[in-house]
N, C-alpha and C. Protein backbone atom coordinates (compact mmCIF):
# COMPACT_ATOMS: atom_id res chain seq x y z
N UNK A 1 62.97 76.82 27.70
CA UNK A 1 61.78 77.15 26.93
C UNK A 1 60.56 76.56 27.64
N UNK A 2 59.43 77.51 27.62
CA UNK A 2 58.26 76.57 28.11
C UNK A 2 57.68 75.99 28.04
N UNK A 3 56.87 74.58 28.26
CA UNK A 3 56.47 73.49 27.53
C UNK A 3 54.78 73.93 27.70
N UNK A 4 54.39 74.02 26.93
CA UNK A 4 52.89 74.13 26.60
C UNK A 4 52.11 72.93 26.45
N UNK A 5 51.22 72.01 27.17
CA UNK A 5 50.56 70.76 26.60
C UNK A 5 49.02 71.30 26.90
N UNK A 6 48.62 71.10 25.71
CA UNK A 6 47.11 70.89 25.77
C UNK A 6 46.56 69.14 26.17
N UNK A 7 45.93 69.12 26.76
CA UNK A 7 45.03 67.97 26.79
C UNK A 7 43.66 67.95 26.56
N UNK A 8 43.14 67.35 25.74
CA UNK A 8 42.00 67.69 25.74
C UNK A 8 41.09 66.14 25.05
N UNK A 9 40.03 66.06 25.59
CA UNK A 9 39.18 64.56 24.74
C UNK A 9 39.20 64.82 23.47
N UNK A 10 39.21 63.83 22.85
CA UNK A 10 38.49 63.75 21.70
C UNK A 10 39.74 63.74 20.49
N UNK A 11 39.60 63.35 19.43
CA UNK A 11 40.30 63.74 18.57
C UNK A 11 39.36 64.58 17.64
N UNK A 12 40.16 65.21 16.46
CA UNK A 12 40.25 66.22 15.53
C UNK A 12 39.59 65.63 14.51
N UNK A 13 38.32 65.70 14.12
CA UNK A 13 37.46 64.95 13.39
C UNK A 13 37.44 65.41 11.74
N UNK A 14 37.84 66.53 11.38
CA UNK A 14 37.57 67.34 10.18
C UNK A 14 39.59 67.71 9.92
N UNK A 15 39.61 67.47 8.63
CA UNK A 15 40.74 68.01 7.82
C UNK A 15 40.55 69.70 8.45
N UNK A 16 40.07 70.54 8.42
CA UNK A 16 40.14 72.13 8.25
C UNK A 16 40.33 72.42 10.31
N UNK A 17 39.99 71.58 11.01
CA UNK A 17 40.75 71.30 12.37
C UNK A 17 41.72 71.26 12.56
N UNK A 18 42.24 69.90 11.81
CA UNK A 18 43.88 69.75 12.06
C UNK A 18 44.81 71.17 11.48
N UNK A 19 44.05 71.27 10.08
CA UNK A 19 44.86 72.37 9.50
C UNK A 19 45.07 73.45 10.22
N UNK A 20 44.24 74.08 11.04
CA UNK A 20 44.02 75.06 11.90
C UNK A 20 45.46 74.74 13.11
N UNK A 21 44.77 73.63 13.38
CA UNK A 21 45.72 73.18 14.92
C UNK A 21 46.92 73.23 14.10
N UNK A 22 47.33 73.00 13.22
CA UNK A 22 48.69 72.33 12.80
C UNK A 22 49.17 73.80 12.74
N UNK A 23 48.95 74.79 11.90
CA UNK A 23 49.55 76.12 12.23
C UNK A 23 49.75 76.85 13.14
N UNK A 24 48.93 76.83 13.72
CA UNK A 24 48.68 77.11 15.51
C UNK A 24 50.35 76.53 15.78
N UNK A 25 50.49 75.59 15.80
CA UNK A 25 51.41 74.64 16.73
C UNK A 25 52.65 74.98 15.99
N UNK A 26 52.69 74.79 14.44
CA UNK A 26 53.99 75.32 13.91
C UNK A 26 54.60 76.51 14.15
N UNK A 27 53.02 77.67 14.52
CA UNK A 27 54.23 79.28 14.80
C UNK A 27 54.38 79.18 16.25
N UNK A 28 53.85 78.35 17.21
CA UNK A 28 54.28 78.59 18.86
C UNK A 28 55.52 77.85 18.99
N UNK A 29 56.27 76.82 18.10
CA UNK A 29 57.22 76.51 17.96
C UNK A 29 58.20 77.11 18.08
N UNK A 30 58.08 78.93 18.01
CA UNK A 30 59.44 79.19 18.34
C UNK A 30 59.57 80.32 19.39
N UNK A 31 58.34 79.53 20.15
CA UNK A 31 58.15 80.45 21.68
C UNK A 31 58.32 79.19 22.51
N UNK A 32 57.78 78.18 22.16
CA UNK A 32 57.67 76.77 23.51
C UNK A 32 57.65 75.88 22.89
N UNK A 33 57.63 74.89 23.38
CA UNK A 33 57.28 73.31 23.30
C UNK A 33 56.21 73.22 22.98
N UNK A 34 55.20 73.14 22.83
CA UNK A 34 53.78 72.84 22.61
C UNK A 34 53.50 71.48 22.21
N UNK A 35 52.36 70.47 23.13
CA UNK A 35 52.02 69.75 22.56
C UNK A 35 50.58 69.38 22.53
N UNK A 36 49.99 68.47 21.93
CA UNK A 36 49.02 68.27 21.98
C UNK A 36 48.54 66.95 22.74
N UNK A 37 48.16 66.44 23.76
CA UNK A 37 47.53 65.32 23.96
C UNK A 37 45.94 64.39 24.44
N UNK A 38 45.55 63.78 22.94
CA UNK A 38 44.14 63.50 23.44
C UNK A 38 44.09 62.29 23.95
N UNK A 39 42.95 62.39 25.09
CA UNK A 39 42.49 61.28 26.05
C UNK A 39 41.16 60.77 25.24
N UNK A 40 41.06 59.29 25.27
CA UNK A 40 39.45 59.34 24.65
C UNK A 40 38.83 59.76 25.03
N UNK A 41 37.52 60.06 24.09
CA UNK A 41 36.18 60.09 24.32
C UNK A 41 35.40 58.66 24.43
N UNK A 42 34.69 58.85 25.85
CA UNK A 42 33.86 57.98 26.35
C UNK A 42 32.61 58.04 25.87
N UNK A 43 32.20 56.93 25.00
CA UNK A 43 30.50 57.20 24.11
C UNK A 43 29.80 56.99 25.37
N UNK A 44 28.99 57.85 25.60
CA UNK A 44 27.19 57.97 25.93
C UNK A 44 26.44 57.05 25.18
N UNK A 45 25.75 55.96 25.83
CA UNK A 45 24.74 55.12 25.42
C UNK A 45 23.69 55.98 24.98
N UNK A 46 22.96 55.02 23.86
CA UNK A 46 21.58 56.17 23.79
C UNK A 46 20.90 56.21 24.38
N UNK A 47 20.10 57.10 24.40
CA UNK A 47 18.84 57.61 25.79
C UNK A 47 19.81 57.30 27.27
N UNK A 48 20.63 58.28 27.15
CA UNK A 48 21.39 58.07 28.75
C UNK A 48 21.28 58.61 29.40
N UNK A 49 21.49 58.03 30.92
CA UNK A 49 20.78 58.43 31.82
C UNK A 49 21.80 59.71 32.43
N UNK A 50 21.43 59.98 33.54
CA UNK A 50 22.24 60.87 34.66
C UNK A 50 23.41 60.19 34.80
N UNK A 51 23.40 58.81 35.30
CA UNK A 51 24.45 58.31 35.81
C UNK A 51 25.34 57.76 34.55
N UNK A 52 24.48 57.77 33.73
CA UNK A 52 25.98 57.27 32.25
C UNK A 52 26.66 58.52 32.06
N UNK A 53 25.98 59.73 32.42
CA UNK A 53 26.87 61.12 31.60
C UNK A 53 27.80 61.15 32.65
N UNK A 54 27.64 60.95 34.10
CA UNK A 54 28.35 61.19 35.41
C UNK A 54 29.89 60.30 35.27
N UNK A 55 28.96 59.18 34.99
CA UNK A 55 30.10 57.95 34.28
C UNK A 55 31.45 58.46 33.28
N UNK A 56 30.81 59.13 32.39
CA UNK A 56 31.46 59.41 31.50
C UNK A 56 32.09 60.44 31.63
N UNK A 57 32.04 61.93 32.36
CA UNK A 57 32.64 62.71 32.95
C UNK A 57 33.63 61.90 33.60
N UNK A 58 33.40 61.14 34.49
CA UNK A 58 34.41 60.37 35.69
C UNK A 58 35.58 59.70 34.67
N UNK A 59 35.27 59.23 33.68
CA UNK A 59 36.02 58.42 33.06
C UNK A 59 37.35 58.72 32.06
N UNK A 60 36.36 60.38 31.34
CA UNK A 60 37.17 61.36 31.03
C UNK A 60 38.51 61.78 31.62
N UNK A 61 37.94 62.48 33.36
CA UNK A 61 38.11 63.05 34.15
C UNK A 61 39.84 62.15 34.58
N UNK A 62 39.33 61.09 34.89
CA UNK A 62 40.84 60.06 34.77
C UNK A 62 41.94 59.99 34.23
N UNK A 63 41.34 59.88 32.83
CA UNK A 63 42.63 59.87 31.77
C UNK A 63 42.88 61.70 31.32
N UNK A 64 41.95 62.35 31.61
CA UNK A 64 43.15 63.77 32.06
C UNK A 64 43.80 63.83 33.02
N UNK A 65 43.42 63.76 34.19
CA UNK A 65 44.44 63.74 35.01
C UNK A 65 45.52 62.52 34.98
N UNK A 66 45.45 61.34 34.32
CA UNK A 66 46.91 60.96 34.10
C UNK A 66 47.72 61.50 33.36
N UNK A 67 47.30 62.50 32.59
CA UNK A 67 48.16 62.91 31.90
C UNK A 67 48.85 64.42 32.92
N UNK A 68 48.30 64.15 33.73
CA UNK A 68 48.80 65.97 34.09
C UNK A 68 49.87 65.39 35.10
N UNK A 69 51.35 66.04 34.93
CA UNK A 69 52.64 65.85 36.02
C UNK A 69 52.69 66.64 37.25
N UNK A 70 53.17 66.11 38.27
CA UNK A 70 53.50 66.44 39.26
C UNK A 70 54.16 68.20 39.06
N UNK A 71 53.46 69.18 39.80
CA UNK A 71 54.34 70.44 39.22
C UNK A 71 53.62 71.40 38.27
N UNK A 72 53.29 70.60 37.03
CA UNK A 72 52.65 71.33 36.31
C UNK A 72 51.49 72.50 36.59
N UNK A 73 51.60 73.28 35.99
CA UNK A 73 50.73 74.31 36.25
C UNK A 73 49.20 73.89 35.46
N UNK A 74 48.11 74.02 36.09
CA UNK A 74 47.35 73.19 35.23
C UNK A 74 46.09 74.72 35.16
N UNK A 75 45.72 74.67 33.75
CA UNK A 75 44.65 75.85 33.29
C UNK A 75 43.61 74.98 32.68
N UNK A 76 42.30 74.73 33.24
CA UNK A 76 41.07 74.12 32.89
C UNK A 76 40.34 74.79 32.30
N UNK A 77 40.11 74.97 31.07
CA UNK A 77 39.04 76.11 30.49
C UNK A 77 37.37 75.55 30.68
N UNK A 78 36.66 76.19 30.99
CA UNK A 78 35.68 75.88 32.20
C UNK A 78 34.77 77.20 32.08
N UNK A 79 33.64 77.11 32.08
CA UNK A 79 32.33 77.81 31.29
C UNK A 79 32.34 79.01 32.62
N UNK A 80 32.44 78.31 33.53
CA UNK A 80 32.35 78.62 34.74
C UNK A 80 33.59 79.24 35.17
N UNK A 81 34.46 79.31 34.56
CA UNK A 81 35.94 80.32 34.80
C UNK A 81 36.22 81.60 34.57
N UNK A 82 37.51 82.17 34.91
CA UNK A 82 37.37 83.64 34.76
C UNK A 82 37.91 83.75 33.48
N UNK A 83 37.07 85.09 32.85
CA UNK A 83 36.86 85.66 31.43
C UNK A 83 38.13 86.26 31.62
N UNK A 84 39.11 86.41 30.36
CA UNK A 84 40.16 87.33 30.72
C UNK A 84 40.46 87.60 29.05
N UNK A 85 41.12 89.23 28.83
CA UNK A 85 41.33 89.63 27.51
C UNK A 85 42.79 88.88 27.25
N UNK A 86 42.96 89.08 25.89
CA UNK A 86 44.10 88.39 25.20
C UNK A 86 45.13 88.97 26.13
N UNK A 87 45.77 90.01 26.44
CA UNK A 87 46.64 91.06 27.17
C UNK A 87 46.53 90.18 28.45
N UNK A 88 45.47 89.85 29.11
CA UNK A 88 45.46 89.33 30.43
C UNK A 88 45.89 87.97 30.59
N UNK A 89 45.61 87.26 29.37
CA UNK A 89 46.09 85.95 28.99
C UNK A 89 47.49 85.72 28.97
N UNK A 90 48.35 86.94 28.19
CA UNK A 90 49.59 87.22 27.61
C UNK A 90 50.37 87.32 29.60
N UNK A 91 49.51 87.94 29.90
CA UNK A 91 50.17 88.42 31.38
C UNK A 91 50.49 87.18 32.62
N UNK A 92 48.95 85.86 32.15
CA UNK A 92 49.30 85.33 32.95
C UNK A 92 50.52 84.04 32.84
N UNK A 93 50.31 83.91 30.88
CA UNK A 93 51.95 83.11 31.19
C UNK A 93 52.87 83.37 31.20
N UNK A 94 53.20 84.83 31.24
CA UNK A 94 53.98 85.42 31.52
C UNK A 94 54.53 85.46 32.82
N UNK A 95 53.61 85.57 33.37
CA UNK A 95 53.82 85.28 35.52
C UNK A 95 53.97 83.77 35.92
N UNK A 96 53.41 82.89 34.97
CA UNK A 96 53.60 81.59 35.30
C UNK A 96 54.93 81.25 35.21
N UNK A 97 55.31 81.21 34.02
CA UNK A 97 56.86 81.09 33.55
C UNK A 97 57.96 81.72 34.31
N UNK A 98 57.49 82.35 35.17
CA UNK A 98 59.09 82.94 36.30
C UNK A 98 59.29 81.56 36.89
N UNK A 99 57.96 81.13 37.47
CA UNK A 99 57.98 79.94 38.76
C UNK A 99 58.25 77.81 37.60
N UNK A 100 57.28 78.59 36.96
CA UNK A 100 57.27 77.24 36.37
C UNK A 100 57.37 76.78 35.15
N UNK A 101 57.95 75.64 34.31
CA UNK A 101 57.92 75.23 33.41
C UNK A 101 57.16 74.71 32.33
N UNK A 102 56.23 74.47 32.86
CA UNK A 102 55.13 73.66 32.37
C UNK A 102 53.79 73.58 32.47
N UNK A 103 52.95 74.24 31.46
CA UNK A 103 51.58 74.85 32.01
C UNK A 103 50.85 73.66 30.95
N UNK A 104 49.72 73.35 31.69
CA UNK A 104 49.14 72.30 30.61
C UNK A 104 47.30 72.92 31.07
N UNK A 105 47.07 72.93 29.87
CA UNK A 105 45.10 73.28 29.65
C UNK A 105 44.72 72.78 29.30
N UNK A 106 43.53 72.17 29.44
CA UNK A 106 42.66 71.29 29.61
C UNK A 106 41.27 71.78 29.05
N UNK A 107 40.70 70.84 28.24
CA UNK A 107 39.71 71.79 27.38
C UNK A 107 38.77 69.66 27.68
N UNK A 108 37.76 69.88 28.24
CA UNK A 108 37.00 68.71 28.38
C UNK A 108 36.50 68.14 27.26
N UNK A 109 35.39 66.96 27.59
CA UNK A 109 34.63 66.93 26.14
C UNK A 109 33.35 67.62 26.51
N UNK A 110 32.27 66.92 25.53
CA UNK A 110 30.80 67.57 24.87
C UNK A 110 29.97 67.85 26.57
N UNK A 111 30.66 66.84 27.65
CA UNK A 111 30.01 66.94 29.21
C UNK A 111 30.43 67.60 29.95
N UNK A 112 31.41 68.44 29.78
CA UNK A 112 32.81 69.37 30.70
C UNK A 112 33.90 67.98 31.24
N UNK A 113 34.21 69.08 32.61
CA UNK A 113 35.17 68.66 33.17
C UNK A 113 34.42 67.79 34.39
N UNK A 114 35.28 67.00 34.63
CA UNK A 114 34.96 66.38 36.19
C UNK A 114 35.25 66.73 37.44
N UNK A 115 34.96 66.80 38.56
CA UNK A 115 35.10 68.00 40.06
C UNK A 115 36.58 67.30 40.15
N UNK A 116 36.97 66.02 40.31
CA UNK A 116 38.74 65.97 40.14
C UNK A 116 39.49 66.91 39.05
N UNK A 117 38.64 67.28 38.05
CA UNK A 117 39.96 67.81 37.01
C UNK A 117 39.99 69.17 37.50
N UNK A 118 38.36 69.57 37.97
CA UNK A 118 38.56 70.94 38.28
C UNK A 118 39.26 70.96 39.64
N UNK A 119 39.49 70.39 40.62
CA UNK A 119 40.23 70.61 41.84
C UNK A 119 41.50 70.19 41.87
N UNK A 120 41.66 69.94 40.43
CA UNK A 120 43.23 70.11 40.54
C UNK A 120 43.71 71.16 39.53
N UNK A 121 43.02 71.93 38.86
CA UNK A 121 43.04 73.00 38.26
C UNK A 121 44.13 74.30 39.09
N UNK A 122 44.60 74.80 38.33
CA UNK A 122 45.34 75.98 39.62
C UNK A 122 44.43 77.00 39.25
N UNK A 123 43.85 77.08 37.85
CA UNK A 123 43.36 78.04 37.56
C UNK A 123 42.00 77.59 36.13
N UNK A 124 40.90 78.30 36.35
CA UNK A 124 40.10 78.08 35.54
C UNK A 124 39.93 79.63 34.91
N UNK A 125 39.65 79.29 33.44
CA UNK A 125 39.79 79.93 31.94
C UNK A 125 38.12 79.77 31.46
N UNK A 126 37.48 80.77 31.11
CA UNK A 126 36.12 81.04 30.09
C UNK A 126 36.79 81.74 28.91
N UNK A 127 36.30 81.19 28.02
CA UNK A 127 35.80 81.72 26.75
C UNK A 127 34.81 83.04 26.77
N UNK A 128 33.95 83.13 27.70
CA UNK A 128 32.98 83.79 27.70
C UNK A 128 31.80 82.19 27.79
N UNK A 129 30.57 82.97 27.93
CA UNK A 129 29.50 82.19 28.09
C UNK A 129 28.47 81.43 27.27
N UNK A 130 29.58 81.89 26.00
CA UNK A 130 28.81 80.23 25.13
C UNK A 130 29.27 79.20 25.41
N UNK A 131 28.65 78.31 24.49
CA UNK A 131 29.47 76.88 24.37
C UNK A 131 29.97 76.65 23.13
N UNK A 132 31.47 76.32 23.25
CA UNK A 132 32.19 75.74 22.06
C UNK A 132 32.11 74.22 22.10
N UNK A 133 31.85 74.00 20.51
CA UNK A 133 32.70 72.33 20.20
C UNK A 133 34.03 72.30 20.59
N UNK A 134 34.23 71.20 21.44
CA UNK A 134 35.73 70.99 21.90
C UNK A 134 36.77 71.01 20.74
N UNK A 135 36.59 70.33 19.39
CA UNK A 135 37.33 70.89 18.25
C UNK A 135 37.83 72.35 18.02
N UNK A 136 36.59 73.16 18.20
CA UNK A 136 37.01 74.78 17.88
C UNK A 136 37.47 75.23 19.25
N UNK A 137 37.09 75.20 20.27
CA UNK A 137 37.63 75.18 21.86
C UNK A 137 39.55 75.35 21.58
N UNK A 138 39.29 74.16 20.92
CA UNK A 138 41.10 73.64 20.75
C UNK A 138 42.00 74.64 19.58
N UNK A 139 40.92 75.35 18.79
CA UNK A 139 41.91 76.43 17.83
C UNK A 139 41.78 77.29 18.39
N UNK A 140 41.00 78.08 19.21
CA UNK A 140 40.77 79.36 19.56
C UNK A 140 41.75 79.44 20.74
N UNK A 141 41.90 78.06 21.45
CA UNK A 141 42.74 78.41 22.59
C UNK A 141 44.47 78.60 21.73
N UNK A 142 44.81 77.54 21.03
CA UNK A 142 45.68 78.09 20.34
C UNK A 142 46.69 79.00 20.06
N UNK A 143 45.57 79.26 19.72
CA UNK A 143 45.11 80.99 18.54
C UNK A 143 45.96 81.98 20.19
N UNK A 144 44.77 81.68 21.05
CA UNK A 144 45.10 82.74 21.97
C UNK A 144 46.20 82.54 22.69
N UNK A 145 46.76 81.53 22.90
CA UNK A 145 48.30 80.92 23.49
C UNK A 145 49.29 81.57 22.48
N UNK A 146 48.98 81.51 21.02
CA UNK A 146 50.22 81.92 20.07
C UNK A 146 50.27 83.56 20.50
N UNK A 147 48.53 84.24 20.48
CA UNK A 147 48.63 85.68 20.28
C UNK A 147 49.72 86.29 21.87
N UNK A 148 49.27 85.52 22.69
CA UNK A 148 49.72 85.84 23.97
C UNK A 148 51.91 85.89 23.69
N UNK A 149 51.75 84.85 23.34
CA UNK A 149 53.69 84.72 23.10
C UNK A 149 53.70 86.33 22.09
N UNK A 150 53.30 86.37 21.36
CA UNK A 150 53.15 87.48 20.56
C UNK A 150 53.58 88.96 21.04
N UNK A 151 51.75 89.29 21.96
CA UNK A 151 52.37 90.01 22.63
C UNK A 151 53.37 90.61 23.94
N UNK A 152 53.46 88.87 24.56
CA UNK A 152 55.00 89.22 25.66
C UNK A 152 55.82 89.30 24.67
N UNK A 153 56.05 89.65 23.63
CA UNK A 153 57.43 89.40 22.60
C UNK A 153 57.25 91.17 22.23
N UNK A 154 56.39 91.64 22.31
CA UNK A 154 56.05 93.24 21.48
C UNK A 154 55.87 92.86 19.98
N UNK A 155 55.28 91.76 19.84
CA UNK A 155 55.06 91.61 18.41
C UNK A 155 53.85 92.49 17.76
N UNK A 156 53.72 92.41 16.55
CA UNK A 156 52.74 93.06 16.05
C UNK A 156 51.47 92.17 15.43
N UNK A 157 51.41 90.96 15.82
CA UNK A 157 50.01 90.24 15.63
C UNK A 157 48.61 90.50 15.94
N UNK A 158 48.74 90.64 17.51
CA UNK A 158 47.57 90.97 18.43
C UNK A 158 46.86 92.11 17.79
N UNK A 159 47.21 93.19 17.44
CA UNK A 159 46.26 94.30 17.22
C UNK A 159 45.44 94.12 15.82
């Protein structure tokens, strides 16, 4: 079965988050492993400068990549990544999973990602060109990880 880990900063600040995430995670349960793992969030001093946010990217940037294993397939969702439909999503863990076991995505905090998380990225993921709160970031990706098992299954969710 395939192991799914999200990583992502921050924890889940609001009851109607978790609730979200928690269903999310209960129906991919019987497609993969799925887990969840948060790295802290590094506070920004007030009135901070360039080099505290740089700081704090860097610091982020660390404790994601300790979490990411040797092997793993790693998906950075990244403003700056390629846009792809649910179907295209569905397709690519679908192609991942011949080769590999273990795909882990990476959803930053409120500063993004750091140039280490992205260069060890195999692959970078947009939402499209807003900006999400990393909280909702974390249901929508979900959402779209469950719809994807869905439709490699010929289920009838997606439509």
């Amino acid at each position: 079965m395939l192991n799914i880990k999200i990583i992502c900063v921050g924890k889940l600040k609001e009851k109607y988050w978790e609730a979200a995430c928690g269903e999310y995670l209960k129906r991919l349960g019987g497609y993969c492993n799925p887990r969840i793992i948060e790295v802290k969030e590094s506070k920004l001093p007030a009135n901070a400068s360039e080099t505290d946010e740089k700081n704090v990217i860097f610091r982020e940037g660390q404790e994601i990549i300790s979490r990411i294993e040797n092997g793993d397939y790693v998906i950075a969702l990244d403003i700056k990544g390629k846009e792809l439909a649910s179907e295209e999503i569905a397709g690519k863990i679908s192609e991942i999973s011949f080769s590999n076991s273990k795909i882990d995505f990476i959803i930053g905090g409120s500063l993004g990602l750091s140039d280490e998380v992205r260069k060890r990225a195999d692959m970078k993921l947009s939402f499209g060109r807003i900006t999400l709160p990393h909280q909702l970031a974390r249901v929508v990706l979900l959402e779209q990880i469950y719809r994807a098992f869905k439709i490699n299954a010929n289920e009838t969710y997606h439509k």
